[in-house]
C-alpha atoms as a PDB file:
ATOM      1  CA  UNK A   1     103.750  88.872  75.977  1.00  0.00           C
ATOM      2  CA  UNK A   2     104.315  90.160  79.480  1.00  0.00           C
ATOM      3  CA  UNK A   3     101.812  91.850  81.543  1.00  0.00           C
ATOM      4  CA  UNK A   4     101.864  95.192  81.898  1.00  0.00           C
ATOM      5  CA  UNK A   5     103.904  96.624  85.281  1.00  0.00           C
ATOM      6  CA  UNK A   6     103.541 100.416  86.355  1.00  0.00           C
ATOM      7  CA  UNK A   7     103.759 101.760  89.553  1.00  0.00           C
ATOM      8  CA  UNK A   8     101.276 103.832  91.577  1.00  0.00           C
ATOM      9  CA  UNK A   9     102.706 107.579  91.450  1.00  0.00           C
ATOM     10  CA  UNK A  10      99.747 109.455  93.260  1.00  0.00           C
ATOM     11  CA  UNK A  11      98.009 108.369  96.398  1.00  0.00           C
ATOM     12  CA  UNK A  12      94.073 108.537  96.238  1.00  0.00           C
ATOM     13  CA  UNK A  13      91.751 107.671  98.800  1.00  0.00           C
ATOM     14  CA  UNK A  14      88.177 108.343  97.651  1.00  0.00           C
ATOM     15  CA  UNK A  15      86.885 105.943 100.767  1.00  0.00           C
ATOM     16  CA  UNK A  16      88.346 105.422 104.338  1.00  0.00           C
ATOM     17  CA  UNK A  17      88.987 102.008 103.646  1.00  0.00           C
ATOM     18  CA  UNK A  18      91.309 102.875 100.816  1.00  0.00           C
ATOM     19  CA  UNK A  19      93.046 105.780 102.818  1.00  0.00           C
ATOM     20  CA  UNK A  20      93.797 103.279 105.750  1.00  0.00           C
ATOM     21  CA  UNK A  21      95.096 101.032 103.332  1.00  0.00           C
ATOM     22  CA  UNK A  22      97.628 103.332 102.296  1.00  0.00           C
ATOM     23  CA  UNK A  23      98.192 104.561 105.681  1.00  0.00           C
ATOM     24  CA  UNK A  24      98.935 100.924 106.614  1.00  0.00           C
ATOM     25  CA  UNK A  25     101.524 100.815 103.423  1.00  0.00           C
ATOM     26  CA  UNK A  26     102.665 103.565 104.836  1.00  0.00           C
ATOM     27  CA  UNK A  27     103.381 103.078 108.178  1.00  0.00           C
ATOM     28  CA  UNK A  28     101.254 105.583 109.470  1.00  0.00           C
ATOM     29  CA  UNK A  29      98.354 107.116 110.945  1.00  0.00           C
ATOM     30  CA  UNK A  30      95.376 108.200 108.422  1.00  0.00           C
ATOM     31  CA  UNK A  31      95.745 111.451 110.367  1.00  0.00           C
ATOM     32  CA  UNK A  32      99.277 111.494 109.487  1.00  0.00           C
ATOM     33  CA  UNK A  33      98.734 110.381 106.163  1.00  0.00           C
ATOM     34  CA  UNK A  34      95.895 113.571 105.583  1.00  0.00           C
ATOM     35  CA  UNK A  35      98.573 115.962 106.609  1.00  0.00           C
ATOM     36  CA  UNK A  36     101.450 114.826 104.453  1.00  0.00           C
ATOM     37  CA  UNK A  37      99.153 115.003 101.384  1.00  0.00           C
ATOM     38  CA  UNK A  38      98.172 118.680 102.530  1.00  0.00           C
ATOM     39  CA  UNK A  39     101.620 119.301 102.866  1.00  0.00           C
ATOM     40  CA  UNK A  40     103.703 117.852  99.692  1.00  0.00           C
ATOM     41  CA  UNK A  41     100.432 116.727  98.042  1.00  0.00           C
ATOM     42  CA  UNK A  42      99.296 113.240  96.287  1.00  0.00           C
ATOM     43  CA  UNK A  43     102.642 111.973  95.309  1.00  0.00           C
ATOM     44  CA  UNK A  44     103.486 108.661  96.784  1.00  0.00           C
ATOM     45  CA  UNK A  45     107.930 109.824  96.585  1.00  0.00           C
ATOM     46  CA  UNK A  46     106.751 113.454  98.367  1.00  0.00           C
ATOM     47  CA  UNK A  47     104.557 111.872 101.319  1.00  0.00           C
ATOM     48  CA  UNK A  48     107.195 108.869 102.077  1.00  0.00           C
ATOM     49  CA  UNK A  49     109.865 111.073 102.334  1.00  0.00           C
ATOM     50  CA  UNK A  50     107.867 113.584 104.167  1.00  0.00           C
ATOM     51  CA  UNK A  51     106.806 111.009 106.486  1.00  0.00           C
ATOM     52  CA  UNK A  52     110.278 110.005 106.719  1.00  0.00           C
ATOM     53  CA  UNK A  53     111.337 113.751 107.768  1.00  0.00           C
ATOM     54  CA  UNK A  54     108.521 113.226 110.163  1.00  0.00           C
ATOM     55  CA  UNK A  55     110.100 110.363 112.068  1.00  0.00           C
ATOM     56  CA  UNK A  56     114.052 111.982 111.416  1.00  0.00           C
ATOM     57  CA  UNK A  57     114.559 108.621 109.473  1.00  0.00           C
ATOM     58  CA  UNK A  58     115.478 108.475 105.693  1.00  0.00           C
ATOM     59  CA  UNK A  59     112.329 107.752 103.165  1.00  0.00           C
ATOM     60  CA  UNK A  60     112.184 103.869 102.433  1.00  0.00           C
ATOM     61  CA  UNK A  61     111.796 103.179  98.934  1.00  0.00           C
END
């Protein structure tokens, strides 16, 4: 029986350790990361390539 896979869809970040996790995983500052959720919301597709936009590069997947 394998182990169940799913991938994380929506960003949360209940503490500032989690949100600078993501904002590491992201490539970003937690400022930026705060803004792109603001602006396209929690989804994890949305912010990347809003970040992406951000930068004029294309959204890494």
């Amino acid at each position: 029986m394998r182990a169940a896979s799913f991938e994380v869809k929506n960003i949360k970040t209940p503490t500032p350790a989690v949100a600078k996790a993501w904002a590491d995983h992201l490539g970003c500052s937690v400022a930026e990361l705060r803004i792109a959720m603001r602006a396209v919301g929690p989804s994890v597709e949305r912010v990347r390539a809003y970040l992406g936009a951000l930068r004029g590069t294309a959204a890494e997947q």
